[in-house]
PDB file of N, CA and C in Angstrom:
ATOM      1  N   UNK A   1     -13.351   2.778 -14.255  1.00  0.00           N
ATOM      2  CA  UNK A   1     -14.316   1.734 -13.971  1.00  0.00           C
ATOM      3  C   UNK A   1     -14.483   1.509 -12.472  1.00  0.00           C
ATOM      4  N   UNK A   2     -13.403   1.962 -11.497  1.00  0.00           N
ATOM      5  CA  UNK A   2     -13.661   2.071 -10.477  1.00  0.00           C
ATOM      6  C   UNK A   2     -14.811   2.434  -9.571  1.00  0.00           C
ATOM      7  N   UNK A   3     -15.546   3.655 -10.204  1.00  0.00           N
ATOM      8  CA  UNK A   3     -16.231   4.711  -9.732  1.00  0.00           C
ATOM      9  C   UNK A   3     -17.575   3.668  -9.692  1.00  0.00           C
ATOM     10  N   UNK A   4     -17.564   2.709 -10.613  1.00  0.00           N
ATOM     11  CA  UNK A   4     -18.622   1.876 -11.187  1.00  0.00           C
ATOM     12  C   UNK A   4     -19.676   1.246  -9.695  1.00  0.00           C
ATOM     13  N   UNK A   5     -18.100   0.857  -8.574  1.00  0.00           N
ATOM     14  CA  UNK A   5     -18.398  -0.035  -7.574  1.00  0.00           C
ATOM     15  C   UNK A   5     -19.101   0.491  -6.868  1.00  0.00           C
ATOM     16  N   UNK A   6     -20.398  -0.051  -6.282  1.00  0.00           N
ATOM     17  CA  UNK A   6     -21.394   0.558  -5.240  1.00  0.00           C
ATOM     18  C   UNK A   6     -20.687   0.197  -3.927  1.00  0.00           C
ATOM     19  N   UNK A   7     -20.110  -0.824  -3.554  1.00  0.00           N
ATOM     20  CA  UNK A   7     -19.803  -1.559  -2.668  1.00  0.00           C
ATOM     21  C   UNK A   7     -18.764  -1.544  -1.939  1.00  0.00           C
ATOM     22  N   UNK A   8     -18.103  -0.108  -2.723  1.00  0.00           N
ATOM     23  CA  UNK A   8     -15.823  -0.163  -1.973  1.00  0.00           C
ATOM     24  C   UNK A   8     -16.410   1.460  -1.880  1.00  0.00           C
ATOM     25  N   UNK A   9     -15.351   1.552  -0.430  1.00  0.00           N
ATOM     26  CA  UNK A   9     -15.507   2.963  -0.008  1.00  0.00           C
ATOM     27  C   UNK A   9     -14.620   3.812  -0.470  1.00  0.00           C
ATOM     28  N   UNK A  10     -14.723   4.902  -0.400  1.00  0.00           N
ATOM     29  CA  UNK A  10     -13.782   5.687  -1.333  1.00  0.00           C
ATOM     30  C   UNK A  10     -12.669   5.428  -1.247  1.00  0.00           C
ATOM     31  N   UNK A  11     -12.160   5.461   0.017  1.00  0.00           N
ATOM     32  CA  UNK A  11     -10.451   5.042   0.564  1.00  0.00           C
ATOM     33  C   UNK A  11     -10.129   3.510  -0.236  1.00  0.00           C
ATOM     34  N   UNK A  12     -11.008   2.810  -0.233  1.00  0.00           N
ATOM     35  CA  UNK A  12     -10.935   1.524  -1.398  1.00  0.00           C
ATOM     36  C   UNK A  12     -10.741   1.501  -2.360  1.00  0.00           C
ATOM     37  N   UNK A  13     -11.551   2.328  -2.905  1.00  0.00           N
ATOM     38  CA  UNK A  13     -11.112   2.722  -4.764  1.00  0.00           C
ATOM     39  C   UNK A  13      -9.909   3.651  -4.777  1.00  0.00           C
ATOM     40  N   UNK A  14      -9.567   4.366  -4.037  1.00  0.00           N
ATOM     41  CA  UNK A  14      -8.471   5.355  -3.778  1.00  0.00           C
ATOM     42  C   UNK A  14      -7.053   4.351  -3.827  1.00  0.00           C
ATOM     43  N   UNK A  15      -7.102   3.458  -2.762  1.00  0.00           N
ATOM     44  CA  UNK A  15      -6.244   2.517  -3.022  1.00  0.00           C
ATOM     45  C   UNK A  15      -5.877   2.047  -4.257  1.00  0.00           C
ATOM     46  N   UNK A  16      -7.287   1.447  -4.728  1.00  0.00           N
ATOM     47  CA  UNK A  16      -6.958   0.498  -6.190  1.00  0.00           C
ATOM     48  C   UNK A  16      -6.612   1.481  -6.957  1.00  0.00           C
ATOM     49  N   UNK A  17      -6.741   2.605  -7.595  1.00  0.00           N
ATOM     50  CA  UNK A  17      -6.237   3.423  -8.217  1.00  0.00           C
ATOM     51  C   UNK A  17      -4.624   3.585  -7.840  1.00  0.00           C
ATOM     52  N   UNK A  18      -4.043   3.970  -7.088  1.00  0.00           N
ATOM     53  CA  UNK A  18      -2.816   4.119  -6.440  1.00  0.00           C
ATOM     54  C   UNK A  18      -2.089   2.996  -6.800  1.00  0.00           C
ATOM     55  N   UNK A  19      -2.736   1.571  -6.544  1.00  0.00           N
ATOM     56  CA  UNK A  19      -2.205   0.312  -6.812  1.00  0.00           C
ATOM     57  C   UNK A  19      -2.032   0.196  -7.943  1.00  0.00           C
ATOM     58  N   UNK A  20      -2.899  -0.165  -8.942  1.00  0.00           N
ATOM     59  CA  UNK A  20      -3.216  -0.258 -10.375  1.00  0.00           C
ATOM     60  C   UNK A  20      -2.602   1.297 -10.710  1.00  0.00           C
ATOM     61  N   UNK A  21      -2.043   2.285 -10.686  1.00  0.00           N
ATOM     62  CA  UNK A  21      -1.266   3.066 -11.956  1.00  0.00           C
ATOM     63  C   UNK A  21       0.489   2.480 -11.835  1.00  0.00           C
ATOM     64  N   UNK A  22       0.622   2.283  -9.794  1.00  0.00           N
ATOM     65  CA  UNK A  22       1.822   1.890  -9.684  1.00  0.00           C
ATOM     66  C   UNK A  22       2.266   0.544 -10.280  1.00  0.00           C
ATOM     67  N   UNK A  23       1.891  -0.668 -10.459  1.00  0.00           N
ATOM     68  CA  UNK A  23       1.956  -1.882 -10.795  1.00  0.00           C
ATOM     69  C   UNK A  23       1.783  -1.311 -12.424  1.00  0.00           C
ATOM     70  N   UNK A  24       0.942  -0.651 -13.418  1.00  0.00           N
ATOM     71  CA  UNK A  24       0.991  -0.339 -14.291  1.00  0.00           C
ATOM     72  C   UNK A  24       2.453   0.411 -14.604  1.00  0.00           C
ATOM     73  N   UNK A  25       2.581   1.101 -14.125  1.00  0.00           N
ATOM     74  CA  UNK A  25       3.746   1.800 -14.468  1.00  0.00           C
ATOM     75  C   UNK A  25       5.249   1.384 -14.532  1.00  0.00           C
ATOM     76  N   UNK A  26       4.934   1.131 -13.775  1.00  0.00           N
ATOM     77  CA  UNK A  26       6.035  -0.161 -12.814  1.00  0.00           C
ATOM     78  C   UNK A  26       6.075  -1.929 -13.744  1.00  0.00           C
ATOM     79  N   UNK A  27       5.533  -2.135 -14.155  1.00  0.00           N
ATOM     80  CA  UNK A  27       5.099  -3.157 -15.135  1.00  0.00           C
ATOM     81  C   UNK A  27       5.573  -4.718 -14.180  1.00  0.00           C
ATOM     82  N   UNK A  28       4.494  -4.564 -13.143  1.00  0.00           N
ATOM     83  CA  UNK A  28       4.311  -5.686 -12.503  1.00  0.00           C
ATOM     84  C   UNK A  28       3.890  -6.897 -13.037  1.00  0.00           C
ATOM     85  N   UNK A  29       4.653  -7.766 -13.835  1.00  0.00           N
ATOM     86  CA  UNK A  29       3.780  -8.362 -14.387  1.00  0.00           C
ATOM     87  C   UNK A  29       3.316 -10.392 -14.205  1.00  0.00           C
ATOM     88  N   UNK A  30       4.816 -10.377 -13.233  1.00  0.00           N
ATOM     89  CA  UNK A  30       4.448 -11.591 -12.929  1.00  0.00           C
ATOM     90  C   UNK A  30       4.166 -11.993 -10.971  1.00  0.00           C
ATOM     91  N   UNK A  31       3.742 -12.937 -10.528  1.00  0.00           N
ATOM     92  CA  UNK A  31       3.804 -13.042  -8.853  1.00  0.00           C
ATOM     93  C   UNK A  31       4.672 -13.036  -8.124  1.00  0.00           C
ATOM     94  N   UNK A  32       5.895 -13.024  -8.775  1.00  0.00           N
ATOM     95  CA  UNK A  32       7.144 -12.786  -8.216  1.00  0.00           C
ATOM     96  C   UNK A  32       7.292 -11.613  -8.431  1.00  0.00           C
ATOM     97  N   UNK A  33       6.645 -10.708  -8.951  1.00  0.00           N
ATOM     98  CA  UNK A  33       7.514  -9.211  -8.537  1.00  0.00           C
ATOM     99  C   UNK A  33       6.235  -8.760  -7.471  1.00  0.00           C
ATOM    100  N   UNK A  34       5.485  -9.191  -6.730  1.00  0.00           N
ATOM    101  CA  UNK A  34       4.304  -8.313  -6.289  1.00  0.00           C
ATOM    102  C   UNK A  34       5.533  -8.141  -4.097  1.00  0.00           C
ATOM    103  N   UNK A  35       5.844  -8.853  -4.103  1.00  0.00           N
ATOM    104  CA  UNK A  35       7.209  -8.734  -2.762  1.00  0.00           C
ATOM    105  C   UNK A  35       7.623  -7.459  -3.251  1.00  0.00           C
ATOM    106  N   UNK A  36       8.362  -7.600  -4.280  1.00  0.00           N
ATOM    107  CA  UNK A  36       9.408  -5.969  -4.826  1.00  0.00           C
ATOM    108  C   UNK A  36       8.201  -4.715  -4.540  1.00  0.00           C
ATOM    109  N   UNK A  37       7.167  -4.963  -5.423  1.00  0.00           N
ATOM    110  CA  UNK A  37       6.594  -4.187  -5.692  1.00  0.00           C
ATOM    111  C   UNK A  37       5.810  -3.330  -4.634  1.00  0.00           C
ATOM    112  N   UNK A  38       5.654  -4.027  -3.654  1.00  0.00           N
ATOM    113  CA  UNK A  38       4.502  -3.991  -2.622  1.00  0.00           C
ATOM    114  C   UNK A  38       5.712  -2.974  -1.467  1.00  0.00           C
ATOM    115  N   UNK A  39       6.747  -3.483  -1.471  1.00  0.00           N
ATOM    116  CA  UNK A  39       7.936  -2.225  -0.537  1.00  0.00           C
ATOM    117  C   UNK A  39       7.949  -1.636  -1.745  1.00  0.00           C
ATOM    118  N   UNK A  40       7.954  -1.385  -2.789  1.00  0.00           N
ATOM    119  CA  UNK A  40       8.452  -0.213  -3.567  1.00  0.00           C
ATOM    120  C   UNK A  40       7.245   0.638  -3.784  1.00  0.00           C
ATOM    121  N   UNK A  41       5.534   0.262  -3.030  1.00  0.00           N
ATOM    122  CA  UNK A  41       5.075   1.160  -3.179  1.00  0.00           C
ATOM    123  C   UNK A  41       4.796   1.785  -1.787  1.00  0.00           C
ATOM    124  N   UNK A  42       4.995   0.825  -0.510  1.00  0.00           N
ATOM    125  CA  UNK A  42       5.045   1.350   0.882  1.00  0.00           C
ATOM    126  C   UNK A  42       5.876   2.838   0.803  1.00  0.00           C
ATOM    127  N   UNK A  43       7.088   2.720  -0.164  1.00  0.00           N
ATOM    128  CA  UNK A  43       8.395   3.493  -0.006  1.00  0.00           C
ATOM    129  C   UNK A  43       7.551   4.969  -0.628  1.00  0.00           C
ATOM    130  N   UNK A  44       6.936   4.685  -2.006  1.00  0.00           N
ATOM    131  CA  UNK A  44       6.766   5.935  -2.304  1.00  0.00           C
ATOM    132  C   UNK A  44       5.414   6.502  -1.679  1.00  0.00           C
ATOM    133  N   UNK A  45       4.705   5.602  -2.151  1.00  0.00           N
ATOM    134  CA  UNK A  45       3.317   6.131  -0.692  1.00  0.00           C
ATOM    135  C   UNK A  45       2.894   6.409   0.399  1.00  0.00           C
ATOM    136  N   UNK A  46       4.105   5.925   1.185  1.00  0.00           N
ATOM    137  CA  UNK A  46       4.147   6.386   2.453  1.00  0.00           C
ATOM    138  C   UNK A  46       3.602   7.317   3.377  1.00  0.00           C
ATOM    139  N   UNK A  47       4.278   8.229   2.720  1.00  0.00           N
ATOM    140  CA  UNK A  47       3.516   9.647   3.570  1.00  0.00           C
ATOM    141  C   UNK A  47       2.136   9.839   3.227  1.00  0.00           C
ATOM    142  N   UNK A  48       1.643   9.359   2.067  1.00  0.00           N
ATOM    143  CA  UNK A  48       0.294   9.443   1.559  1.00  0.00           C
ATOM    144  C   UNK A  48      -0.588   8.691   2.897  1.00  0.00           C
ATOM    145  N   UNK A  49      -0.020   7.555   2.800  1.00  0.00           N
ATOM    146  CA  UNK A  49      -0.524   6.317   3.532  1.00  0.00           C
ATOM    147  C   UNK A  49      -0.749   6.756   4.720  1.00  0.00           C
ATOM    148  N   UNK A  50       0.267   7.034   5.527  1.00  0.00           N
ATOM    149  CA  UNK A  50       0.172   7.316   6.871  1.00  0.00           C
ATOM    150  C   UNK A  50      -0.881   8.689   7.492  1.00  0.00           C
ATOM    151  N   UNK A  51      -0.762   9.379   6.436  1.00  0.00           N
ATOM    152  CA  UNK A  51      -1.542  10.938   6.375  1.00  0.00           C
ATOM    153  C   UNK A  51      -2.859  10.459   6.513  1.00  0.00           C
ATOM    154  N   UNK A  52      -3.319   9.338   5.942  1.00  0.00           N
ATOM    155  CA  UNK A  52      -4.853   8.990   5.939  1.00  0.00           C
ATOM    156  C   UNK A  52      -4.942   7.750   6.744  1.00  0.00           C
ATOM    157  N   UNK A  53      -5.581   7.745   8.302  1.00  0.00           N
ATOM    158  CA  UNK A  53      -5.445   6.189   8.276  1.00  0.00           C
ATOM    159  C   UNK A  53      -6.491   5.331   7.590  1.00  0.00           C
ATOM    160  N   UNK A  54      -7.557   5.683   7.086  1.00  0.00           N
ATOM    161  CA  UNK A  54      -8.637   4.898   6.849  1.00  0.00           C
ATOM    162  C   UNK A  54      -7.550   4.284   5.233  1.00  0.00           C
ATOM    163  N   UNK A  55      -7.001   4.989   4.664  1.00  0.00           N
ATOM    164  CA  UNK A  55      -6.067   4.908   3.240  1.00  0.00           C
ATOM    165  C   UNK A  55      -4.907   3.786   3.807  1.00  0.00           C
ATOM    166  N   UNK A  56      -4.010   3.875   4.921  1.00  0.00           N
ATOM    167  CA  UNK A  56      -3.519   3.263   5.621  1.00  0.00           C
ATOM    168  C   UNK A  56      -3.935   1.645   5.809  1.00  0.00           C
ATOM    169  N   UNK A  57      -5.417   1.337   6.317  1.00  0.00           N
ATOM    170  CA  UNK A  57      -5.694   0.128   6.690  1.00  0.00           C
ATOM    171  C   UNK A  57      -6.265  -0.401   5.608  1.00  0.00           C
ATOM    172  N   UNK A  58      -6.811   0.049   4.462  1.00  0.00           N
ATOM    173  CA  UNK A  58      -6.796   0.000   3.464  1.00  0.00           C
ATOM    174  C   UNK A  58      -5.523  -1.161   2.637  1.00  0.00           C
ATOM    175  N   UNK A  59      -4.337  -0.409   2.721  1.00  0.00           N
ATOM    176  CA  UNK A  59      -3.358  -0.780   2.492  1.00  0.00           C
ATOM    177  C   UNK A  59      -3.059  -1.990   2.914  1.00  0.00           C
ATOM    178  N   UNK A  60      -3.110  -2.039   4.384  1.00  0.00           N
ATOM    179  CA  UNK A  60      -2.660  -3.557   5.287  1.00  0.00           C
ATOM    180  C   UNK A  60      -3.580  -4.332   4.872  1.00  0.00           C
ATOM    181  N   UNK A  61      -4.934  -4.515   4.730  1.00  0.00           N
ATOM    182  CA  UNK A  61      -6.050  -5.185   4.449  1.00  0.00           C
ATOM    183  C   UNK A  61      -5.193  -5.751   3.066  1.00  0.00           C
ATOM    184  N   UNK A  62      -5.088  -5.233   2.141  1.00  0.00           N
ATOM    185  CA  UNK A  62      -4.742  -5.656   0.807  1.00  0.00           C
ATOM    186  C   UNK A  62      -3.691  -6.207   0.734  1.00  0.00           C
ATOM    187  N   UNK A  63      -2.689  -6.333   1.752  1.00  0.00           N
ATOM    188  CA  UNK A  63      -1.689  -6.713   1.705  1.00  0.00           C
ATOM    189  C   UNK A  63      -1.864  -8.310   2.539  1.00  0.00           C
ATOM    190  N   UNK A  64      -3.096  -8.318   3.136  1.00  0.00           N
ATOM    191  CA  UNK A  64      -3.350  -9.387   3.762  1.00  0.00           C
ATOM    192  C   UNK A  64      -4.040 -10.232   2.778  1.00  0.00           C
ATOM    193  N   UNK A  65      -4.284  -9.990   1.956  1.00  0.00           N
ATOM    194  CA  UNK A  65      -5.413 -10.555   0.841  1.00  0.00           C
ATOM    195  C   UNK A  65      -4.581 -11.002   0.111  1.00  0.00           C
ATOM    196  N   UNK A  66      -3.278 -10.229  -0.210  1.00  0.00           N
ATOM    197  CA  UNK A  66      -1.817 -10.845  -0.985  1.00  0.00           C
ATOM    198  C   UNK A  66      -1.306 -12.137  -0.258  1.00  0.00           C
ATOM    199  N   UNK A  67      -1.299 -12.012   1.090  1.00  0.00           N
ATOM    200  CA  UNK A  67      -0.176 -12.821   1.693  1.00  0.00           C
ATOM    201  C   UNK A  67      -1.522 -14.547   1.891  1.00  0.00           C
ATOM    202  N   UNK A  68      -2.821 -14.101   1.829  1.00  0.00           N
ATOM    203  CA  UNK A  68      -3.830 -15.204   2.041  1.00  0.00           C
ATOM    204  C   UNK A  68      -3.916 -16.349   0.520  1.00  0.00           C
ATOM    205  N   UNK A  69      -2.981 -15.625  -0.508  1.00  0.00           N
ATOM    206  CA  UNK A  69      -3.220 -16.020  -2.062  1.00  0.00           C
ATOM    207  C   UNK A  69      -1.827 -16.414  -2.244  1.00  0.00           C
ATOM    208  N   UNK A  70      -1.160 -16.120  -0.823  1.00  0.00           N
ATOM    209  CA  UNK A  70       0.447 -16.695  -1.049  1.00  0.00           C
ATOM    210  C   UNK A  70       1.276 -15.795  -2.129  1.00  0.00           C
ATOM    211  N   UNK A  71       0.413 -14.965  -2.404  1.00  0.00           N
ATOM    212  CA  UNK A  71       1.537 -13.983  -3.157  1.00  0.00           C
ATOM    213  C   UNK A  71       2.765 -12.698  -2.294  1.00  0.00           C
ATOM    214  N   UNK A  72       2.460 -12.515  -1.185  1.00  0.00           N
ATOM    215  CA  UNK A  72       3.097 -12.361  -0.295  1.00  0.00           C
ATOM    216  C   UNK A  72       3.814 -13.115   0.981  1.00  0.00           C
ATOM    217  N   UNK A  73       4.807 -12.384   1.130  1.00  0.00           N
ATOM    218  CA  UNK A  73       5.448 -13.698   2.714  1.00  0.00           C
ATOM    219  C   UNK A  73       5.564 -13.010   3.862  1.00  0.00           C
ATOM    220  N   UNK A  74       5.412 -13.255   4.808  1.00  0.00           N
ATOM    221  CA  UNK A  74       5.103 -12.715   6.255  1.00  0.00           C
ATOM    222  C   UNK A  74       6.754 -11.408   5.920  1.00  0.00           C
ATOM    223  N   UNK A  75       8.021 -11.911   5.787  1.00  0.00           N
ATOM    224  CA  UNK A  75       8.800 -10.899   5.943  1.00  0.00           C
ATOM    225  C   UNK A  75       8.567  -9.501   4.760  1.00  0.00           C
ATOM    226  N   UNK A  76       8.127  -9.890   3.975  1.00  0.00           N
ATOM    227  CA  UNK A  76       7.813  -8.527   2.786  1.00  0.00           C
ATOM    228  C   UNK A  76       6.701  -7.710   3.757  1.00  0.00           C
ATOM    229  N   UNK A  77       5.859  -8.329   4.308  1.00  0.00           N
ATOM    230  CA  UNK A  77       4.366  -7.393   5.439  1.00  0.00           C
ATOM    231  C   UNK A  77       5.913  -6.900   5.977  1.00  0.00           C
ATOM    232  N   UNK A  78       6.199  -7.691   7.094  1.00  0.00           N
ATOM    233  CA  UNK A  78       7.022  -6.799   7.961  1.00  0.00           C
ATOM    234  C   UNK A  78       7.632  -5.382   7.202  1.00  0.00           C
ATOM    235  N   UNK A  79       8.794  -5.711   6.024  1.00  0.00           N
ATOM    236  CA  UNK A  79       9.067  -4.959   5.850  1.00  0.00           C
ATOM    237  C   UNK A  79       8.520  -3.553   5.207  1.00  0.00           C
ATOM    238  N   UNK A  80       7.113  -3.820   4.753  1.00  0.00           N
ATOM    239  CA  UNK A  80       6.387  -2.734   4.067  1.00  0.00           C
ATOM    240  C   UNK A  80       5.948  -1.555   5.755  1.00  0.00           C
ATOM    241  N   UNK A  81       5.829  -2.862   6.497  1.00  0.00           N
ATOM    242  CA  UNK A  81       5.033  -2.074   7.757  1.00  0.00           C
ATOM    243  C   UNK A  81       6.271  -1.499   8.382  1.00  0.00           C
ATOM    244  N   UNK A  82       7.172  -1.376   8.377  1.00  0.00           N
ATOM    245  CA  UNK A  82       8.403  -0.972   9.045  1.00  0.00           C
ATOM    246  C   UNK A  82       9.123   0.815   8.001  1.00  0.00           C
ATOM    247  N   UNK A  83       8.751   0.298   6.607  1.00  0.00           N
ATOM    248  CA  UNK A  83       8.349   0.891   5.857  1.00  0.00           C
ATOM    249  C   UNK A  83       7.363   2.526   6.352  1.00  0.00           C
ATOM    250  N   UNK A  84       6.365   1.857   6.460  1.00  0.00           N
ATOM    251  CA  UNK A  84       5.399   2.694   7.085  1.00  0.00           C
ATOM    252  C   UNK A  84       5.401   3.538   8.019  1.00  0.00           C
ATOM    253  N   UNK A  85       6.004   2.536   9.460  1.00  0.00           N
ATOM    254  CA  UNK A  85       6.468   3.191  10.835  1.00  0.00           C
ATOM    255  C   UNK A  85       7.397   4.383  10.893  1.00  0.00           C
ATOM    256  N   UNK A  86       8.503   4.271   9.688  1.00  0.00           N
ATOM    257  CA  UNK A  86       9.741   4.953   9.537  1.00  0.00           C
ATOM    258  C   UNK A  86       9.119   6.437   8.584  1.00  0.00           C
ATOM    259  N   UNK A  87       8.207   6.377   7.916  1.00  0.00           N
ATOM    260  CA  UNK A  87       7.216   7.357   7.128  1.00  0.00           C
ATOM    261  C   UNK A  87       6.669   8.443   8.254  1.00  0.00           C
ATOM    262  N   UNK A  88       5.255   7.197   9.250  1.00  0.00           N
ATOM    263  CA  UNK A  88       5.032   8.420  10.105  1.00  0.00           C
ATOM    264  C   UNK A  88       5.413   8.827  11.255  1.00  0.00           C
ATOM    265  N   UNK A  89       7.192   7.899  11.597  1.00  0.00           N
ATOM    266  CA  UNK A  89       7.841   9.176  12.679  1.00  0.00           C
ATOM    267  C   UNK A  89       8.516  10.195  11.741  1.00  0.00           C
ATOM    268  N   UNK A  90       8.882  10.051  10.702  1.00  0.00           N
ATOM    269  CA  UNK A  90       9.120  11.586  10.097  1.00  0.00           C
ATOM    270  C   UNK A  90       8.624  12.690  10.018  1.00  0.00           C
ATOM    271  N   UNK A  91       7.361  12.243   9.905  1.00  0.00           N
ATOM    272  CA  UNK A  91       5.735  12.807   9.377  1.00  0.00           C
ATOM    273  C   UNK A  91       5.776  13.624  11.068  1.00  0.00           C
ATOM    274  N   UNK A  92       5.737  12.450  12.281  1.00  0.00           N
ATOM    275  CA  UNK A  92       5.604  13.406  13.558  1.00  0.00           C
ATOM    276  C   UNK A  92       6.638  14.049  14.086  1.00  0.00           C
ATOM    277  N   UNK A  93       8.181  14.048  12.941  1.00  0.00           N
ATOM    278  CA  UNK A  93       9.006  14.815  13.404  1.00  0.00           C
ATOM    279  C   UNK A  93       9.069  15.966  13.099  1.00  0.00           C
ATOM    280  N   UNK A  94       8.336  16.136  11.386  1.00  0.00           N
ATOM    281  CA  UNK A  94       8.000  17.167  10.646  1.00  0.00           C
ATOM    282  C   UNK A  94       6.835  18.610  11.136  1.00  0.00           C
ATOM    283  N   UNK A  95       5.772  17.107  12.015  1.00  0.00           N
ATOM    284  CA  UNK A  95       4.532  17.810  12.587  1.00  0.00           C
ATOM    285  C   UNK A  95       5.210  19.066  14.032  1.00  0.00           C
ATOM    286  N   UNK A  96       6.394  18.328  14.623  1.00  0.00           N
ATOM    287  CA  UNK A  96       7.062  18.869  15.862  1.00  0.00           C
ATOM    288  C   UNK A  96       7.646  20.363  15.759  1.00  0.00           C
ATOM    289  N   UNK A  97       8.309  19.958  14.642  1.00  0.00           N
ATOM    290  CA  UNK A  97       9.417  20.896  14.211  1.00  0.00           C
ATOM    291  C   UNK A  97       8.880  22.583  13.921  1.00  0.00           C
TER     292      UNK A  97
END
């Protein structure tokens, strides 16, 4: 139903897909797990994330939309974004090597 939206750019629906199978899978189901959930998908998406930045800001955007609905708290951002940082110096240690 994604595909439906005239209005979200691909990297948008790309997201919500990514979001919505992980929270599905993962069986996110109340507002207290979206903190857990949100580092547990920085962790596995990571390299995805960082590989694309438009997929990347994507990410932060949505995570700002969490923390504006109070379902997020300033230290879960930190730690997803720290998350992130630690992804693409690997990524540019990998690129070096």
């Amino acid at each position: 139903m994604l595909d439906d939206f005239v209005d979200v750019s691909k990297d948008e629906k790309q997201l919500m897909h990514l979001w919505n199978s992980f929270v599905r899978k993962q069986r996110v189901l109340a507002d207290g797990h979206v903190p857990w959930a949100c580092e547990a998908f920085s962790k596995l998406h990571g390299r995805e994330l960082v590989l694309s930045p438009a997929l990347f800001w994507c990410w932060r955007l949505f995570m700002i939309k969490l923390w504006n609905h109070g379902l997020l708290d300033g230290c879960t951002m930190n730690n997803c974004n720290m998350i992130l940082e630690k992804c693409r110096d690997e990524e540019s240690d990998t690129g070096k090597s």
